[in-house]
Protein backbone atom coordinates (compact mmCIF):
# COMPACT_ATOMS: atom_id res chain seq x y z
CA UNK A 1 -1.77 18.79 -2.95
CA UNK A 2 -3.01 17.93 -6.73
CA UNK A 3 0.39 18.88 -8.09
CA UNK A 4 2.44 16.83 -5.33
CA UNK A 5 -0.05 13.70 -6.14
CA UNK A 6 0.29 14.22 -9.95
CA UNK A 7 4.26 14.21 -9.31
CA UNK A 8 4.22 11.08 -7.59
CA UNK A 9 2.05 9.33 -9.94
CA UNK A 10 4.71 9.95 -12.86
CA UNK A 11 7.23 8.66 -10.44
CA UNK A 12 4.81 5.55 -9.76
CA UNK A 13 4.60 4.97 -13.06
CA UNK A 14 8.18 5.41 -14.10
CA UNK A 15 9.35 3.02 -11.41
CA UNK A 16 6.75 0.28 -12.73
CA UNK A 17 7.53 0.66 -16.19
CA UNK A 18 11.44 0.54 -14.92
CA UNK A 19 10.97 -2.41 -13.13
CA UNK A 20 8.66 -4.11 -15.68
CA UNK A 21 12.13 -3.44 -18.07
CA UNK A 22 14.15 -4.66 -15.61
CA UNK A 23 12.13 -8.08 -14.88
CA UNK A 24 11.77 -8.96 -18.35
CA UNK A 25 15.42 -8.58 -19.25
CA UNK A 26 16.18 -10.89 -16.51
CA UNK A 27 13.65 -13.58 -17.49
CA UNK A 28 13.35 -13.48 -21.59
CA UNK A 29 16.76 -12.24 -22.51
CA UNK A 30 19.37 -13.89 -19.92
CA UNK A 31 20.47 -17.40 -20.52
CA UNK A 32 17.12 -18.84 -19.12
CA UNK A 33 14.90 -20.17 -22.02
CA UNK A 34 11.15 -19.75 -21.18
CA UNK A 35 10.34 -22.04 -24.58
CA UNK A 36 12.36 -24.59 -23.52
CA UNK A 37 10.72 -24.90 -19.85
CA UNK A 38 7.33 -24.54 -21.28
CA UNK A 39 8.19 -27.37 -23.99
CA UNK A 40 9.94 -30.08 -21.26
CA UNK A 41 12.92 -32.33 -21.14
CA UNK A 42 12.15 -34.21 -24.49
CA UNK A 43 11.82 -31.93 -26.43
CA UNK A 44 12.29 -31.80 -30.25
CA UNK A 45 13.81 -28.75 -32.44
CA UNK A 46 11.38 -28.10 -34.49
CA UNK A 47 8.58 -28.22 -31.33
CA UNK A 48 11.06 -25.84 -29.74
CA UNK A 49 10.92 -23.45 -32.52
CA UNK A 50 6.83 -23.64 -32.80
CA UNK A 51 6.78 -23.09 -28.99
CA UNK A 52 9.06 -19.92 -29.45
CA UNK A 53 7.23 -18.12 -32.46
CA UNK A 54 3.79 -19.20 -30.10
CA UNK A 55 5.29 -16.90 -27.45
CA UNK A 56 6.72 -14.59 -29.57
CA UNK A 57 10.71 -15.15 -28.60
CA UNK A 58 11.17 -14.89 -32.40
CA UNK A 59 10.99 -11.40 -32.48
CA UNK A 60 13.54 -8.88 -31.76
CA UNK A 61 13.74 -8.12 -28.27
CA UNK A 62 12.33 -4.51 -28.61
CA UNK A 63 9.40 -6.25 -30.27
CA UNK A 64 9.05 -8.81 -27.32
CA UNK A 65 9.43 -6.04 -24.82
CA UNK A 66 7.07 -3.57 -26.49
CA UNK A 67 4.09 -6.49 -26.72
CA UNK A 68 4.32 -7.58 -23.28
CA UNK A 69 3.95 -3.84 -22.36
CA UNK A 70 1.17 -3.07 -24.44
CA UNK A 71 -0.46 -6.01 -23.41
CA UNK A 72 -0.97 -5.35 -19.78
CA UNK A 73 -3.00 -2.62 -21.27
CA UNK A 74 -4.59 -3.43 -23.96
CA UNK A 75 -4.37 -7.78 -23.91
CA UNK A 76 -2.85 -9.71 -26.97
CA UNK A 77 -3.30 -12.63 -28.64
CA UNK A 78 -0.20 -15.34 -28.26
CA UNK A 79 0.27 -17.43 -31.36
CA UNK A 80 -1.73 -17.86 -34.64
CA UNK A 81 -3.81 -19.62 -36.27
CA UNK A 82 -5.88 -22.51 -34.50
CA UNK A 83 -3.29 -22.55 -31.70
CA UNK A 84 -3.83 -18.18 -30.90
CA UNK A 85 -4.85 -17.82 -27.41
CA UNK A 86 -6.26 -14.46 -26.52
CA UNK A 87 -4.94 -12.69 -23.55
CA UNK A 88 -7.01 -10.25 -22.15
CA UNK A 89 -6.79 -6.79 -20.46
CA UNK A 90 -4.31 -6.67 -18.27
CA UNK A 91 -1.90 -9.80 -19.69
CA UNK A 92 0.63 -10.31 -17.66
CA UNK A 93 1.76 -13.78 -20.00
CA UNK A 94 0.28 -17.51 -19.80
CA UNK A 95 1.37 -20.00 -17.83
CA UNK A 96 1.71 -23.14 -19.83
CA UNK A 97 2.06 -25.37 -17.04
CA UNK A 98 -1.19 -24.42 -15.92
CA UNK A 99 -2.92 -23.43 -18.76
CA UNK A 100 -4.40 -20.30 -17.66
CA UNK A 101 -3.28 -16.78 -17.93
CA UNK A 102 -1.04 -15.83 -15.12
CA UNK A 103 -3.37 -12.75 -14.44
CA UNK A 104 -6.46 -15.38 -13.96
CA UNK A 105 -3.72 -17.53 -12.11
CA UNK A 106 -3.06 -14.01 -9.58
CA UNK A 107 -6.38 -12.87 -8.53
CA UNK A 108 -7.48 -16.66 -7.95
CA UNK A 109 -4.92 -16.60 -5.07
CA UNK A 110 -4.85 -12.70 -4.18
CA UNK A 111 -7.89 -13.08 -2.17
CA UNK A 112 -5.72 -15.58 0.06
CA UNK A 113 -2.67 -13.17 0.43
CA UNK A 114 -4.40 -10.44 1.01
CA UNK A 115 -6.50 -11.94 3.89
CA UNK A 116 -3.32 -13.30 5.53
CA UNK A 117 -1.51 -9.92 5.45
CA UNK A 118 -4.40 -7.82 6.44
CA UNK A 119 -5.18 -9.71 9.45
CA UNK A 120 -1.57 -10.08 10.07
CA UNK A 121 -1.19 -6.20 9.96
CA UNK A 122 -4.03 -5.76 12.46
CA UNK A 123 -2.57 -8.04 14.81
CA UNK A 124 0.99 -7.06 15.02
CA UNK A 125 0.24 -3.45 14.69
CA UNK A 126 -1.67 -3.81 17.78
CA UNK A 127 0.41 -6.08 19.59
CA UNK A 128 4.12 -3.84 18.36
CA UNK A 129 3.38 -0.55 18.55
CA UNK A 130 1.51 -1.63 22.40
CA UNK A 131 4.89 -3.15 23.57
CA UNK A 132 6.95 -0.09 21.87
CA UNK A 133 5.56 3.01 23.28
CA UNK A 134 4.60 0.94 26.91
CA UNK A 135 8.00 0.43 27.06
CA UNK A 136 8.77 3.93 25.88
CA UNK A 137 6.89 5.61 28.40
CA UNK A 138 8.07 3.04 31.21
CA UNK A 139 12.33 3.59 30.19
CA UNK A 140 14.47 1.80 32.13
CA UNK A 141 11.98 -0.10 34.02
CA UNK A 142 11.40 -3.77 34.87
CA UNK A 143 8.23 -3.49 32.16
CA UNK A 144 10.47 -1.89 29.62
CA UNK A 145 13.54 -4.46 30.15
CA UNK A 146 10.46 -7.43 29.82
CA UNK A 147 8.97 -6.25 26.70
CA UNK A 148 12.55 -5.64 25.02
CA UNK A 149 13.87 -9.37 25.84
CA UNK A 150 11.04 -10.64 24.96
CA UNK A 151 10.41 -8.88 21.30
CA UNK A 152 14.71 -9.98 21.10
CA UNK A 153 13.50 -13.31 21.45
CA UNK A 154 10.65 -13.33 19.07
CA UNK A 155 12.31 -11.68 16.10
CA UNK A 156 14.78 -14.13 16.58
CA UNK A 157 12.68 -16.75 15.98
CA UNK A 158 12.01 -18.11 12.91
CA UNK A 159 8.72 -18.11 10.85
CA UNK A 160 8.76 -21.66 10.31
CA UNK A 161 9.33 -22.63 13.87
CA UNK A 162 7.18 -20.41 15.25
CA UNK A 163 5.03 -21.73 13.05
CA UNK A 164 4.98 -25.15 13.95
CA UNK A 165 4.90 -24.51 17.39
CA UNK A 166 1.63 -23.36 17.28
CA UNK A 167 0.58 -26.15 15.20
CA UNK A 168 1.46 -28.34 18.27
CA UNK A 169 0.28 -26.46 20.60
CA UNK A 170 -2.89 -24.61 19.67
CA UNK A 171 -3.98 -27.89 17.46
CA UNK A 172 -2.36 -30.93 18.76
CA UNK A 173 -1.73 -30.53 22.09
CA UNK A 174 -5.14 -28.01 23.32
CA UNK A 175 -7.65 -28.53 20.21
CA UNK A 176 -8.79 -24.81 20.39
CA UNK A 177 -8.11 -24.13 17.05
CA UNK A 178 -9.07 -25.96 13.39
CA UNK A 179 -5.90 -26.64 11.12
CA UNK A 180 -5.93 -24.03 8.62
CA UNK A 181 -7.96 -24.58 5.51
CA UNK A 182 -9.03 -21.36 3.61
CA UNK A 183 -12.66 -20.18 3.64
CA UNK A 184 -14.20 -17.40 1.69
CA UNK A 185 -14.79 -13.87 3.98
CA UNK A 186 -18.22 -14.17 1.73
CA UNK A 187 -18.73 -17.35 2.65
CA UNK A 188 -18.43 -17.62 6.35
CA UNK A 189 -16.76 -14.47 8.35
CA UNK A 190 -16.75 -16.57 11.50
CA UNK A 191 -14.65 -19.51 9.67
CA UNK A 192 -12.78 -17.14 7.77
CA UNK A 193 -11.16 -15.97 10.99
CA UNK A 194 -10.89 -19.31 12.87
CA UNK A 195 -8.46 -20.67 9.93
CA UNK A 196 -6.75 -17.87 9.52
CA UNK A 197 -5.82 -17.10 13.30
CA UNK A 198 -2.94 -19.20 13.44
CA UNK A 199 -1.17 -17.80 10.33
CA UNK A 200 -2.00 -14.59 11.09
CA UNK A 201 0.05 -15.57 14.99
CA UNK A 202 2.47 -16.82 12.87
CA UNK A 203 3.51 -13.59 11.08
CA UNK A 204 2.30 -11.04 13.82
CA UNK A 205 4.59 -12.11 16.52
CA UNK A 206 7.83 -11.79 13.62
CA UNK A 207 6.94 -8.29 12.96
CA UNK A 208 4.93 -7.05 16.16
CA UNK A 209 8.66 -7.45 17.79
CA UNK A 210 10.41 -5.39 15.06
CA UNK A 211 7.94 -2.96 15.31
CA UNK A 212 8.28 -3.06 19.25
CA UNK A 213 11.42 -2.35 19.00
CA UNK A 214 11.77 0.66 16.47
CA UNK A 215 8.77 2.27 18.03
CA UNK A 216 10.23 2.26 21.95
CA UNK A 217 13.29 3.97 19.77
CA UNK A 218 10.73 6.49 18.01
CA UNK A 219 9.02 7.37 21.53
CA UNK A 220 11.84 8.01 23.37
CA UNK A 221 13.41 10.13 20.83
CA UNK A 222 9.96 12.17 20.52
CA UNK A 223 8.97 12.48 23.86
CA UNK A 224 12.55 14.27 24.47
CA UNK A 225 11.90 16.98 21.64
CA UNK A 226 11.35 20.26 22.99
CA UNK A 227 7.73 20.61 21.74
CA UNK A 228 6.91 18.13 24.05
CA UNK A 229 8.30 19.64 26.99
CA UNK A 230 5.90 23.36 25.93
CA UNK A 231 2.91 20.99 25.84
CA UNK A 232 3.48 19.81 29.23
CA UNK A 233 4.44 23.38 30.43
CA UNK A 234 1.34 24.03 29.24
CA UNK A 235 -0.69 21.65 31.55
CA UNK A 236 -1.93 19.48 29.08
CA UNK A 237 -3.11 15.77 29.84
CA UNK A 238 -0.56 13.35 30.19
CA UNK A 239 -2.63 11.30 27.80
CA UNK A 240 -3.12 14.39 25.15
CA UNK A 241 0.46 14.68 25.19
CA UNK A 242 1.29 11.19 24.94
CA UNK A 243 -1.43 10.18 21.97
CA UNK A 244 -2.06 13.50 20.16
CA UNK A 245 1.94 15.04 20.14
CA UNK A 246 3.95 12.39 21.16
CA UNK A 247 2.58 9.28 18.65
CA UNK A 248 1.73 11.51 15.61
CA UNK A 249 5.43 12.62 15.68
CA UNK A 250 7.12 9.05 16.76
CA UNK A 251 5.12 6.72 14.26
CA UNK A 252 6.08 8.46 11.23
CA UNK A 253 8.97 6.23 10.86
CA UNK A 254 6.74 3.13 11.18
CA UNK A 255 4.80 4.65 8.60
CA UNK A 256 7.58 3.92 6.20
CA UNK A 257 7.93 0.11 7.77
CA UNK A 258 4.68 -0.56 7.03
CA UNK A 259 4.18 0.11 3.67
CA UNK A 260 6.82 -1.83 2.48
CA UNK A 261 5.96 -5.03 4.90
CA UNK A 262 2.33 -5.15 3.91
CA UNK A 263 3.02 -4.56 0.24
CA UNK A 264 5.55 -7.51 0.55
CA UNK A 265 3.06 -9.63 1.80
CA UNK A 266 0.50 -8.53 -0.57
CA UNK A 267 2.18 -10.67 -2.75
CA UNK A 268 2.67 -13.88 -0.73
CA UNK A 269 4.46 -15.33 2.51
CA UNK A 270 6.09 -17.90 0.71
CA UNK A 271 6.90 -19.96 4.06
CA UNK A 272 4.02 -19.97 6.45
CA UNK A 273 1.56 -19.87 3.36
CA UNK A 274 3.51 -23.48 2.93
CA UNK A 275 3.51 -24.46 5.97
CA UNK A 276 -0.05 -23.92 6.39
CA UNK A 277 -1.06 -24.84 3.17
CA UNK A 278 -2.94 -21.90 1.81
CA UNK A 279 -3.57 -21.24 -1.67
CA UNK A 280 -2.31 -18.09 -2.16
CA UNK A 281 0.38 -16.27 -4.12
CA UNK A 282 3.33 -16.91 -2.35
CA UNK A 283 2.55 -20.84 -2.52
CA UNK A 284 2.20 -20.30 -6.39
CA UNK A 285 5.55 -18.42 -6.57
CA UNK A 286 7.38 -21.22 -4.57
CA UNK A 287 5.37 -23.81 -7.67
CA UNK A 288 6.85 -21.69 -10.22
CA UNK A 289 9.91 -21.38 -8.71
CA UNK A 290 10.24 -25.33 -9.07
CA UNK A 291 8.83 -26.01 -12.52
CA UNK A 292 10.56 -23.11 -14.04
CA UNK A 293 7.49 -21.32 -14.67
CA UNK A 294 8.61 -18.02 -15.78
CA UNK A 295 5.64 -16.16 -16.97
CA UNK A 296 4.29 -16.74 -12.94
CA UNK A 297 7.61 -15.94 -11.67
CA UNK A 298 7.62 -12.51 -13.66
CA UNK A 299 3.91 -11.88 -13.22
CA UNK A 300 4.65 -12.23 -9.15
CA UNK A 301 7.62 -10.25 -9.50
CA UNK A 302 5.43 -7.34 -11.04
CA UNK A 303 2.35 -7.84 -8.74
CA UNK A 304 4.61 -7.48 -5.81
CA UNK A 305 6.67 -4.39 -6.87
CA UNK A 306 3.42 -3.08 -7.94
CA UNK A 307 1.81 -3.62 -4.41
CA UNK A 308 5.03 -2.11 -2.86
CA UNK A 309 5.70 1.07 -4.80
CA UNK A 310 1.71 1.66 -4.22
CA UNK A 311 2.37 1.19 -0.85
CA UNK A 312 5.05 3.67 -0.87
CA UNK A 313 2.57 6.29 -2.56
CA UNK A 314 0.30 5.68 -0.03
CA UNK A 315 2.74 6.07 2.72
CA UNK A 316 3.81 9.70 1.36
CA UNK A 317 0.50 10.80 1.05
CA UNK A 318 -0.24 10.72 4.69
CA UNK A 319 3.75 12.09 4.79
CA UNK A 320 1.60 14.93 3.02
CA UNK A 321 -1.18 15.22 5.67
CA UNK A 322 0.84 14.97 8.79
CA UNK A 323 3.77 17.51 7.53
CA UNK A 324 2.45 19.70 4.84
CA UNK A 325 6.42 20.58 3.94
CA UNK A 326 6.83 17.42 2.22
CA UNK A 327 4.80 18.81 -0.86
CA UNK A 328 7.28 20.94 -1.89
């Protein structure tokens, strides 16, 4: 197990420091001019130029590249003189248009994100994988026809309606529920919830309908394998057979699903963190998106493959305790 984790980790790393590569050549070295967005529309030539040697785009690209890699591990100090601003561990670049480093800038709003997704997860975890294997074990069934049409109809949705349907309803029309405004877990658990319901609604009925639908598919392919069959032969429970063969075989595949969806929205729902106005990352990616902020836009980029590929690990480490082949 220590050598199949130690394998992974280089890959983990490899695929960062790829994708770091990657990221960076797209937003420093293609026609897009981060000095020129951090400087403004009037801009003169020679405050252009003292913008670029502040961030370093004087230097050869290997140089610029090789900084802003060392600096996520070390920190580094942009500029010189009375203008330097320090960095610190891990820099991910400074956002002039909010003057604060985009790392500060990240885990102000990650506590938002994170909330949302988490609670999200719960929710449509519960309400999918219900729907999937009820439907699974009821084939061909009025319940199983139900629950299909209806997860058809809610993936087809989208986020922003749904969204605003529960606005009207759940606010407007019945008054059960606050509109959303972001409270510290910390602070109050009990109002941390209440605001957060309706986003969480929002996202879980997207996904708990995708996951409905590829865990009826899952079930009915497991509960057909042969080993199933010997553990009925055997007289086991119907409910042993079902939960303890039959799910630990069919969920593997949502396994994979879910590590990539909540390490996506680690990193921000861009639309119903909009709609509902939370500060978290996804709104700041949609504000850097409009300004031009490119040091945000990259340090997003990162955070969110970062979240994903860790997901990923995560995801083929219990690959690792349900099938011990996959080590080798």
């Amino acid at each position: 197990m220590t050598r199949y984790l130690s394998r992974r980790l280089i890959g983990v790393i490899g695929v960062l420091v790829a994708i770091a590569a990657v990221t960076f050549t797209i937003f420093y070295v293609l026609p897009s001019d981060p000095a020129a967005a951090a400087c403004g529309k009037s801009c003169s030539a020679e405050r252009l130029a003292a913008i670029r040697a502040h961030m370093g785009l004087d230097q050869p690209i290997w140089q610029q590249f090789w900084d802003f890699l060392s600096g996520i591990f070390t920190g580094r100090t942009l500029g010189s003189g009375q203008y330097a601003l320090h960095c610190g561990f891990p820099c991910l670049g400074y956002s002039y248009e909010n003057s604060e480093s985009v790392w500060d800038l990240l885990m102000d709003r990650l506590p938002v994100s994170a909330s949302l997704a988490c609670g999200a997860a719960v929710l449509w975890l519960l309400l999918g994988l219900s729907a999937g294997v009820t439907a699974a074990l009821r084939k061909d069934t009025l319940v199983d026809r139900a629950l299909m049409v209806g997860a058809v109809g809610a993936a087809s949705l989208p986020v922003y309606f749904t969204s605003m349907m529960l606005i009207y309803g759940l606010i407007r029309v019945a008054g059960l529920l606050p509109y959303p405004q972001y409270v510290a877990f910390g602070t109050d658990p009990l109002h941390w919830a209440s605001n957060l319901l309706l986003p969480w609604l929002a996202l879980a009925i997207l996904y708990a309908a995708m996951y409905a639908r590829q865990s009826r598919s899952s079930m009915i392919e497991t509960m057909a394998e042969p080993f199933i069959r010997t553990a009925r032969a055997k007289g086991l429970p119907r409910r042993t057979v079902v939960v303890k063969h039959g799910l630990r075989a069919g969920m593997t595949p949502i396994l994979t699903l879910f590590g990539m969806d909540l390490g996506g929205l680690l990193a921000g729902a861009v639309i119903t963190e909009s709609i509902f106005g939370l500060p978290g990352i996804g709104r700041l990616f949609h504000g850097a998106l409009t300004t031009g902020d490119q040091p945000v836009i990259l340090g997003v980029t990162l955070l969110a493959a970062t979240f994903i590929v860790v997901a990923n690990l995560a995801v083929d480490l219990l690959y690792a305790v349900v099938d011990p082949r996959v080590r080798f």
